[in-house]
Protein backbone atom coordinates (compact mmCIF):
# COMPACT_ATOMS: atom_id res chain seq x y z
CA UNK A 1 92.78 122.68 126.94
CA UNK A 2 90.45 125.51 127.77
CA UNK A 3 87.88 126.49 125.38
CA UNK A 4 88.46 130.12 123.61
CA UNK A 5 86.38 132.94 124.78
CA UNK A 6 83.71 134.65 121.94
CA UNK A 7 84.65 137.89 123.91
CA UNK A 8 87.77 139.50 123.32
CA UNK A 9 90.08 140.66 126.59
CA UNK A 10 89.68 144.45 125.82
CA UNK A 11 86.23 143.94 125.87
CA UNK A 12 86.10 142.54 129.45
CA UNK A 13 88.49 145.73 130.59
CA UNK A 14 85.86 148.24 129.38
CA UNK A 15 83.07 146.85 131.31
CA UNK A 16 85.36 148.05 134.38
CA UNK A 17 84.33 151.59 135.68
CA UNK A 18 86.89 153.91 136.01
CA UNK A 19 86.82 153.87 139.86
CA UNK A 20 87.73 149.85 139.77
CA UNK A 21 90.34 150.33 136.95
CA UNK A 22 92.35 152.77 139.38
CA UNK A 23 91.74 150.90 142.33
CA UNK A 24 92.86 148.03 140.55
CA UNK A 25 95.53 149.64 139.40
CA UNK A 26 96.72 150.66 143.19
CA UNK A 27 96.80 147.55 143.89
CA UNK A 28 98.72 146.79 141.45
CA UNK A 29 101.02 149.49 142.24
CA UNK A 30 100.63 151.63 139.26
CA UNK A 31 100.48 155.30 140.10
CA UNK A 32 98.51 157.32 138.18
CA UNK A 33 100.11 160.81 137.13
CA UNK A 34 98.14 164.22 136.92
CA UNK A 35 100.12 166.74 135.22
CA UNK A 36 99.72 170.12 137.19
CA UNK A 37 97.44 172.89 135.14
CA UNK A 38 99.13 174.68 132.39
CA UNK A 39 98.65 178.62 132.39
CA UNK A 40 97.10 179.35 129.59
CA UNK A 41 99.35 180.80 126.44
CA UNK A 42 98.54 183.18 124.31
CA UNK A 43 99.79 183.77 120.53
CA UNK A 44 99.48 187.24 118.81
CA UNK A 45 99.95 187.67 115.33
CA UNK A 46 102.04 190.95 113.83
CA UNK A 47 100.78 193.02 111.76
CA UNK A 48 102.78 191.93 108.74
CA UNK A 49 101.72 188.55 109.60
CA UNK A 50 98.18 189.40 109.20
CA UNK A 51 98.27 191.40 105.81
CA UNK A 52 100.48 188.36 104.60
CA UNK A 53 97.71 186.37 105.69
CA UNK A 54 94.96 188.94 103.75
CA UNK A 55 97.21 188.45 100.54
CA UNK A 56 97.39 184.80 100.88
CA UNK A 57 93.49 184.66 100.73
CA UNK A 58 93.29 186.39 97.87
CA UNK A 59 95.67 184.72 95.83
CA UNK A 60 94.39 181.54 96.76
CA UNK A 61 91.53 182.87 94.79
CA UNK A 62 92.75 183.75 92.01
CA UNK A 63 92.50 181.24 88.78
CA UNK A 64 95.83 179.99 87.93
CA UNK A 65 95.12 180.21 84.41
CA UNK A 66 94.08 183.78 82.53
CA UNK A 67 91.64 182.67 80.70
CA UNK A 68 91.13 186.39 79.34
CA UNK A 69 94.96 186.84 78.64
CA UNK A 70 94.56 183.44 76.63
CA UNK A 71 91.33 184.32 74.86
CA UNK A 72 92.97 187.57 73.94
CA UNK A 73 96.44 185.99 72.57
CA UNK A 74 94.33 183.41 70.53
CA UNK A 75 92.24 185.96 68.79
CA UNK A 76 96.11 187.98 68.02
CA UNK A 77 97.32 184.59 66.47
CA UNK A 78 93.85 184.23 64.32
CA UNK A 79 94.21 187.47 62.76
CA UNK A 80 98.05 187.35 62.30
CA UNK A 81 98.14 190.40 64.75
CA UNK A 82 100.42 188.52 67.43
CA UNK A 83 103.92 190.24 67.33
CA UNK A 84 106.60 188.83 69.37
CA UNK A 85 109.92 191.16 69.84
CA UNK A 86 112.76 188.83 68.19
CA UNK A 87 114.73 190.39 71.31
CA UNK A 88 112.72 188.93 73.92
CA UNK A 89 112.15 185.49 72.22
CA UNK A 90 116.32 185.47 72.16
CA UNK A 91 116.17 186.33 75.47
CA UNK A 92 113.68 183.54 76.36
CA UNK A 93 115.22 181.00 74.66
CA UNK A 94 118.79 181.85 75.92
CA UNK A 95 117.37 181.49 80.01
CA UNK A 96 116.04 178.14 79.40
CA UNK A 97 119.00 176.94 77.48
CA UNK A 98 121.50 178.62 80.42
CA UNK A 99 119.10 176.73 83.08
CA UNK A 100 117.83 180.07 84.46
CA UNK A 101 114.27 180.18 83.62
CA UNK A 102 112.61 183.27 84.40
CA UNK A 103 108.59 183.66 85.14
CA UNK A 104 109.06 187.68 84.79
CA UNK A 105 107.88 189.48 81.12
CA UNK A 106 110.50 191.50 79.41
């Protein structure tokens, strides 16, 4: 039985230099494949595309949460000032029941 080598068999290949791993490899029949050149492509965004990209920017920067509208609706409910139209809670209540919530005010 032959004794096991410390150094693995990839590390043997990369010793090679390129110019004796392809003329090893024509010897070994293997043909090596060059693609032909590409011309190069070009992409151009429309202008719709671009000012959809300008809005996306600046939503992405916007907080998720209104901390303002929050601070303002919490002062209403400490002073018994916040009013909430009996039509639109119906209103609310009757889209989430139905399935159909909505994200829009009333």
């Amino acid at each position: 039985m032959e004794p096991l080598s410390s150094t693995p068999s990839h590390a043997v290949q990369s010793s090679l230099s390129k110019e004796q791993l392809q003329d090893s490899a024509k010897q070994k029949g293997i043909i090596e494949y060059q693609a032909p050149p590409q011309e190069l492509e070009s992409v151009s965004i429309s202008q719709a595309g671009k000012e959809i990209n300008q809005y996306t920017k600046v939503l992405s920067n916007l907080p998720d949460i209104r901390q303002e509208r929050i601070a303002q609706i919490q002062t209403a409910l400490q002073k018994g000032t916040y009013i909430v139209s009996s039509e639109d809670l119906a209103d609310k209540l009757i889209q989430e029941l139905s399935g159909n919530p909505s994200d829009s005010p009333s």
